[in-house]
N, C-alpha and C. Protein backbone atom coordinates (compact mmCIF):
# COMPACT_ATOMS: atom_id res chain seq x y z
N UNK A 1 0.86 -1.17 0.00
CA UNK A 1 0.00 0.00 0.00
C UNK A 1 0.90 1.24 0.00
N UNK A 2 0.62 2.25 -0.86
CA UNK A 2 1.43 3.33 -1.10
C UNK A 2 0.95 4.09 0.33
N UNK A 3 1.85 5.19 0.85
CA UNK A 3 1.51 6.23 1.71
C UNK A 3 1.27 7.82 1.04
N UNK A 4 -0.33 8.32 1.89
CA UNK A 4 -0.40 9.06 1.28
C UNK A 4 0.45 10.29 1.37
N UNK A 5 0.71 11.03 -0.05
CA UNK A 5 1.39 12.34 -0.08
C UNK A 5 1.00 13.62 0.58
N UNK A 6 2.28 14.34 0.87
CA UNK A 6 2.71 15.23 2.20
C UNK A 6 1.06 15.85 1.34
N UNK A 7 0.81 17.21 1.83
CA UNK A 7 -0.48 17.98 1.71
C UNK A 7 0.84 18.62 1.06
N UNK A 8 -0.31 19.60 0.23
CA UNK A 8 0.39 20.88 -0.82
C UNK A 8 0.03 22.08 0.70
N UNK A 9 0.98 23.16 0.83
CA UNK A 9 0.73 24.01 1.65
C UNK A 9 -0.93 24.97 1.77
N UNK A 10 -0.92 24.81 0.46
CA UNK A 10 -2.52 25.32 -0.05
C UNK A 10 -3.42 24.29 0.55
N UNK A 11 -3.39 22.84 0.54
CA UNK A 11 -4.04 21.72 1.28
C UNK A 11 -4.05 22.36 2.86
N UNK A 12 -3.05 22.48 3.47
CA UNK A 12 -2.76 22.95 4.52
C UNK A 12 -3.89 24.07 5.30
N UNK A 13 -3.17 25.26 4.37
CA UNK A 13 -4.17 26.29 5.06
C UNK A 13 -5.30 26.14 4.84
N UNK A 14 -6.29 25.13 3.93
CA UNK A 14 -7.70 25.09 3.58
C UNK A 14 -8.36 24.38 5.24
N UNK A 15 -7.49 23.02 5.15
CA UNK A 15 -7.72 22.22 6.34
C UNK A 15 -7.55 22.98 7.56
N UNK A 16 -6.80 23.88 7.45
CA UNK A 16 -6.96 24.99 8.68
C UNK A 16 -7.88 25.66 8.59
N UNK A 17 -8.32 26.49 8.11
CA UNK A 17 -9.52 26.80 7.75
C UNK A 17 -10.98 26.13 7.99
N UNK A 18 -10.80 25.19 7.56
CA UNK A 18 -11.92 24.31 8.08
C UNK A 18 -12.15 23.99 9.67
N UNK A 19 -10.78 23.39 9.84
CA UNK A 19 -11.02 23.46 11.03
C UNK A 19 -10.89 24.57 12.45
N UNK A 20 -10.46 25.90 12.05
CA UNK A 20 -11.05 27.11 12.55
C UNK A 20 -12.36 27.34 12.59
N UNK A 21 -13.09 26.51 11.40
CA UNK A 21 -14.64 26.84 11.20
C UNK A 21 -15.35 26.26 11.87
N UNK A 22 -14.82 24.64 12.10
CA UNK A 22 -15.55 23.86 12.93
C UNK A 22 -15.58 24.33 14.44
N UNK A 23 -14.27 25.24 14.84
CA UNK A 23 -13.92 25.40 16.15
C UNK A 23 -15.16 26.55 16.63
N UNK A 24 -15.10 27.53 15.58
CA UNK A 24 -15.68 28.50 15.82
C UNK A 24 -17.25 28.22 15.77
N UNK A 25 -17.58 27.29 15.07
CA UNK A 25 -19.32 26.92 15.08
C UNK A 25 -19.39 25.83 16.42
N UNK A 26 -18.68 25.18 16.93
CA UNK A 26 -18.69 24.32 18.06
C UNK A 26 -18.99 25.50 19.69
N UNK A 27 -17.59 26.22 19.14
CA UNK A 27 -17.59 27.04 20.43
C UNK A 27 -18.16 28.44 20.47
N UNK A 28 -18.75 28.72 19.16
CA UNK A 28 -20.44 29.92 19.79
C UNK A 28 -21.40 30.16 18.88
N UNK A 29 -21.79 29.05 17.48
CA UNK A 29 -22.73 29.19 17.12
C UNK A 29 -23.45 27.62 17.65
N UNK A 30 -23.08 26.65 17.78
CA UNK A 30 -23.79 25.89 18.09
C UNK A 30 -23.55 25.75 19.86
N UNK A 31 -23.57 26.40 21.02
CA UNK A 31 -23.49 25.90 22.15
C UNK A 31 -24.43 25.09 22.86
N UNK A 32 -25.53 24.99 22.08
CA UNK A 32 -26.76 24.08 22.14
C UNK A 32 -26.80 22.49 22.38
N UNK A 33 -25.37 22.57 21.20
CA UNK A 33 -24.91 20.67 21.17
C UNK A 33 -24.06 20.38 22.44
N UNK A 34 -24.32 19.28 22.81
CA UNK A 34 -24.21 18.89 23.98
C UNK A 34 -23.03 17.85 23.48
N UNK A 35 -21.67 17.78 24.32
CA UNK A 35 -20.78 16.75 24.27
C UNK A 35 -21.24 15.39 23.89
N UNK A 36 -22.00 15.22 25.09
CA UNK A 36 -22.43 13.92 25.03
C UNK A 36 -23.37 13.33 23.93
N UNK A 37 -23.64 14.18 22.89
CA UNK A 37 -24.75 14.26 21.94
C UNK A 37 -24.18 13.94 20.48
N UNK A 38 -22.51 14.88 20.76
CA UNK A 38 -22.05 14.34 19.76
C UNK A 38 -20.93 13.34 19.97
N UNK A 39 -20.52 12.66 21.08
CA UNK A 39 -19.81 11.94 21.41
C UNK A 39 -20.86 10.70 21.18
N UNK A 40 -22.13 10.71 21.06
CA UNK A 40 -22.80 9.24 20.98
C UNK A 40 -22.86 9.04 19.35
N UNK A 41 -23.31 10.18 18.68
CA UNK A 41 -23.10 10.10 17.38
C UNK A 41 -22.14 10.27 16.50
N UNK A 42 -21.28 10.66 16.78
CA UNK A 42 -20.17 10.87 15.73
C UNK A 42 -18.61 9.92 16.54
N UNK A 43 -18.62 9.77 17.03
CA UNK A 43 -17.52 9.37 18.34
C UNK A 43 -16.37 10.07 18.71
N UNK A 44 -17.12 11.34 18.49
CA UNK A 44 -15.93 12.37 19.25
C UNK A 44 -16.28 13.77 19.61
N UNK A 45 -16.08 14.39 20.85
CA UNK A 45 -16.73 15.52 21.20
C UNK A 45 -15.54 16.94 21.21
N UNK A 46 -16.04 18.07 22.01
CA UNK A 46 -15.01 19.27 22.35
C UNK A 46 -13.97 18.57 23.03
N UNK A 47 -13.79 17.81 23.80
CA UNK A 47 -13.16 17.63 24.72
C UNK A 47 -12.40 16.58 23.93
N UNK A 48 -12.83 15.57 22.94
CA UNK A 48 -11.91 14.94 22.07
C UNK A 48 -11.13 15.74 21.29
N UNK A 49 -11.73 17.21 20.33
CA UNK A 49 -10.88 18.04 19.69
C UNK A 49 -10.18 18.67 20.53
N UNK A 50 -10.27 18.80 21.65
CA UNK A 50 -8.75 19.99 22.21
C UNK A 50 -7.84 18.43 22.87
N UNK A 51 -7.97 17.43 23.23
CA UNK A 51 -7.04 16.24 23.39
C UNK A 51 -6.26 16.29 22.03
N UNK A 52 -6.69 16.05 20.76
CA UNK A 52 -6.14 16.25 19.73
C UNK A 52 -5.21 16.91 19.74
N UNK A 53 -5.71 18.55 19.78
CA UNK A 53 -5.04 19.72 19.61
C UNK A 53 -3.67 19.40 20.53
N UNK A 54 -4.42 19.51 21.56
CA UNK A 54 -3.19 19.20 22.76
C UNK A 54 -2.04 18.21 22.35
N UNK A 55 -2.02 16.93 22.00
CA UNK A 55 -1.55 15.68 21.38
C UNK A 55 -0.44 16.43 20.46
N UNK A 56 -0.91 16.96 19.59
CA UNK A 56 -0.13 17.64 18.44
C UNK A 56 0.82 18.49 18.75
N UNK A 57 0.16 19.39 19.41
CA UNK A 57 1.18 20.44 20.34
C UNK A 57 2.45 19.62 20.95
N UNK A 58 1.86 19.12 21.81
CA UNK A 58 2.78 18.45 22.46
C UNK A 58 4.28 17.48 21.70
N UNK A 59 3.45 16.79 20.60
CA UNK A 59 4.47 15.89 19.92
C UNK A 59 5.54 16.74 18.98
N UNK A 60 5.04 18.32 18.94
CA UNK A 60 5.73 19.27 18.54
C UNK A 60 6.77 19.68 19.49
N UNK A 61 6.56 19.60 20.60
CA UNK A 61 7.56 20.30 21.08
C UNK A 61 6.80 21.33 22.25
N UNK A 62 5.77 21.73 21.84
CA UNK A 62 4.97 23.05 22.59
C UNK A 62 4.45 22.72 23.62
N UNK A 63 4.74 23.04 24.60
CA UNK A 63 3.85 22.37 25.56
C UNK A 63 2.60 23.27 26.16
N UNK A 64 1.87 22.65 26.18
CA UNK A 64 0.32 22.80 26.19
C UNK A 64 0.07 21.69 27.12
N UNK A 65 -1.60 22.17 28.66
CA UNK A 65 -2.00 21.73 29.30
C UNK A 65 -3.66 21.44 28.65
N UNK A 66 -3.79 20.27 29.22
CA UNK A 66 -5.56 19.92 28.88
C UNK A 66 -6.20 21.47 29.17
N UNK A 67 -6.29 21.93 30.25
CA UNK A 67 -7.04 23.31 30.69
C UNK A 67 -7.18 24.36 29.61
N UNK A 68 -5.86 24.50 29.10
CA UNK A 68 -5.48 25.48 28.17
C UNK A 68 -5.98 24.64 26.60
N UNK A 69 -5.87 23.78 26.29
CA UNK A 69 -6.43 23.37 24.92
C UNK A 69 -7.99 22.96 25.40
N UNK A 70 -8.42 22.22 25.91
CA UNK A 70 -9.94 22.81 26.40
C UNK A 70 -10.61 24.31 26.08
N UNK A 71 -10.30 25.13 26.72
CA UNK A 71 -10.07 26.44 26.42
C UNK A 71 -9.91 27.39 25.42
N UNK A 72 -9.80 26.28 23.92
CA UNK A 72 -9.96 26.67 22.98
C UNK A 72 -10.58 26.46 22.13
N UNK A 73 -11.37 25.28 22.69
CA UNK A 73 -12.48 24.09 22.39
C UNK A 73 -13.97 25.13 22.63
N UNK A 74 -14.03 25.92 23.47
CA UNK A 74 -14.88 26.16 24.44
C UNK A 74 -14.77 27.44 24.68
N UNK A 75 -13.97 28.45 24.52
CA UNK A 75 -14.00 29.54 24.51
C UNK A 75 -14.01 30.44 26.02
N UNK A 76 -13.62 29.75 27.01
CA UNK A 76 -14.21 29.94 28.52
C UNK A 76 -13.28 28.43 29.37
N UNK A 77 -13.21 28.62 30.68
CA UNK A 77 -13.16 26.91 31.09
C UNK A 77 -14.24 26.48 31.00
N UNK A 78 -13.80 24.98 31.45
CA UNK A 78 -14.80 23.89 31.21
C UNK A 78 -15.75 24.22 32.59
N UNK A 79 -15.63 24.57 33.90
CA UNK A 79 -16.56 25.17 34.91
C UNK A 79 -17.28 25.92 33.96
N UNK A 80 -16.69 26.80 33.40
CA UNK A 80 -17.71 28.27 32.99
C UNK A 80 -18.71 27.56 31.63
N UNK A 81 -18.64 26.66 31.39
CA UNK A 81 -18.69 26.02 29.71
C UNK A 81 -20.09 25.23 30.53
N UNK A 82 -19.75 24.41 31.60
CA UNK A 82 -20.67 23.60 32.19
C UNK A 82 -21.93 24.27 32.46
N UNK A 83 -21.35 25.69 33.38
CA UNK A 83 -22.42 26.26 34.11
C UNK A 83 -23.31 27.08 33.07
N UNK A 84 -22.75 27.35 32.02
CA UNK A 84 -23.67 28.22 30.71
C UNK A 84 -24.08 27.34 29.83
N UNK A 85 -23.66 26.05 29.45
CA UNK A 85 -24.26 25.35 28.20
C UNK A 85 -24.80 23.86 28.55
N UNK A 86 -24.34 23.47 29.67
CA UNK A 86 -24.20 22.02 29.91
C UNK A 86 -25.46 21.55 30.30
N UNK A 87 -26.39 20.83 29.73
CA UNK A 87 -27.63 20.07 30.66
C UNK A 87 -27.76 19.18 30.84
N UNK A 88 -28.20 18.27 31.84
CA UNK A 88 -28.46 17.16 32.40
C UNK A 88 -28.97 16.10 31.31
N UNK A 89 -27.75 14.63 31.36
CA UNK A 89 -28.06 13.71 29.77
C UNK A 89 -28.85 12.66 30.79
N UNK A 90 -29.60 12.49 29.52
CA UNK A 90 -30.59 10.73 29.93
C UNK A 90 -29.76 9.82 30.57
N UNK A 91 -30.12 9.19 31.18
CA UNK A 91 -29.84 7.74 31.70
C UNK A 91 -29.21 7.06 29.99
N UNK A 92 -30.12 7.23 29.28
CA UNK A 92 -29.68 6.08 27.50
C UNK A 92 -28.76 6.95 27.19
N UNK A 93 -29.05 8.10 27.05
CA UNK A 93 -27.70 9.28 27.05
C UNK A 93 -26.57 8.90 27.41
N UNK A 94 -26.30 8.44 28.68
CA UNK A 94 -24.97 8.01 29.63
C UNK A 94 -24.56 6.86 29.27
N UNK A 95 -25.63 5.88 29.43
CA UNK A 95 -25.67 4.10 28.79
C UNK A 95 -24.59 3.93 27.30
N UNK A 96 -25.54 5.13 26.78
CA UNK A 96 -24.72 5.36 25.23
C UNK A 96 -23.46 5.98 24.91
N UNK A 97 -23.60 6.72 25.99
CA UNK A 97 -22.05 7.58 25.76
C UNK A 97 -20.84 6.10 26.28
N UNK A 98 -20.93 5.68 27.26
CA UNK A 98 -20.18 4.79 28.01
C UNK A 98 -20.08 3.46 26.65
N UNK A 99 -20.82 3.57 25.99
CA UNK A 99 -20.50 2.13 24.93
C UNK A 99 -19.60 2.85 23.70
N UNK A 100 -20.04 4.09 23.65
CA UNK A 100 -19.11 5.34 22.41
C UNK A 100 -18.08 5.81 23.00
N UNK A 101 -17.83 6.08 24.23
CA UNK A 101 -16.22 6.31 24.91
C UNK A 101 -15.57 5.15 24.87
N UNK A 102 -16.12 4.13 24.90
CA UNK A 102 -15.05 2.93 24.98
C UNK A 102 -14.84 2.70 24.00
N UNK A 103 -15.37 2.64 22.76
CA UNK A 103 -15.44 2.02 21.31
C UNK A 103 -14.08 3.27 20.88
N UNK A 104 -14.45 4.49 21.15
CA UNK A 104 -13.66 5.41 20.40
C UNK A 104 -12.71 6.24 21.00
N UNK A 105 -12.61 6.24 22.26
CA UNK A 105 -11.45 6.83 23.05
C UNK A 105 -10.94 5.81 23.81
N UNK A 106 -11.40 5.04 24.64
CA UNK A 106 -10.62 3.95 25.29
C UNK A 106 -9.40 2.71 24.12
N UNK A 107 -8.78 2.51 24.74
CA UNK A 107 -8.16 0.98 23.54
C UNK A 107 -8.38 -0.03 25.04
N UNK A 108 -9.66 -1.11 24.66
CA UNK A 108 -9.32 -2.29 25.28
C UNK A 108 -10.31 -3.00 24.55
């Protein structure tokens, strides 16, 4: 199997772009969506994109704390994020998240 080729720098800044867009519709046009809402459906939430972020940083060289890449996820901390957007998930809500955290963030 061949490996795929580096991105053209133009590839680059688009994918940045995009994902500035996603950041910015996550963290204040949609504050409605709930972690756990898209962690059951898609298998990955805010708190999976700033682990990412963080991950990257880090394997760079930069060091970066969860708090601080959170924080960019979210626009605020995660207290201040909870107490303004966060609402109480179903019981199937939780059931479901716990079978989608393990499938897609846990390895066992």
């Amino acid at each position: 199997m061949s490996s795929p080729q580096e991105p053209t720098q133009q590839e680059i800044e688009l994918q940045a772009a995009a994902f500035r867009r996603l950041q910015k519709h996550l963290m204040e046009d949609r504050t409605d969506v709930q972690n756990i809402d898209l962690m059951n459906l898609a298998g990955f939430c805010r708190n999976c994109l700033s682990r990412w972020y963080q991950e990257a940083a880090n394997a760079r060289g930069i060091e970066m704390g969860k708090q601080e890449a959170r924080e960019l996820f979210y626009g605020m901390t995660m207290d201040d994020w909870k107490a303004n957007y966060q609402t109480e998930a179903t019981p199937d809500k939780q059931d479901t998240f716990k079978e989608s955290f393990a499938r897609n963030v846990t390895k066992g």
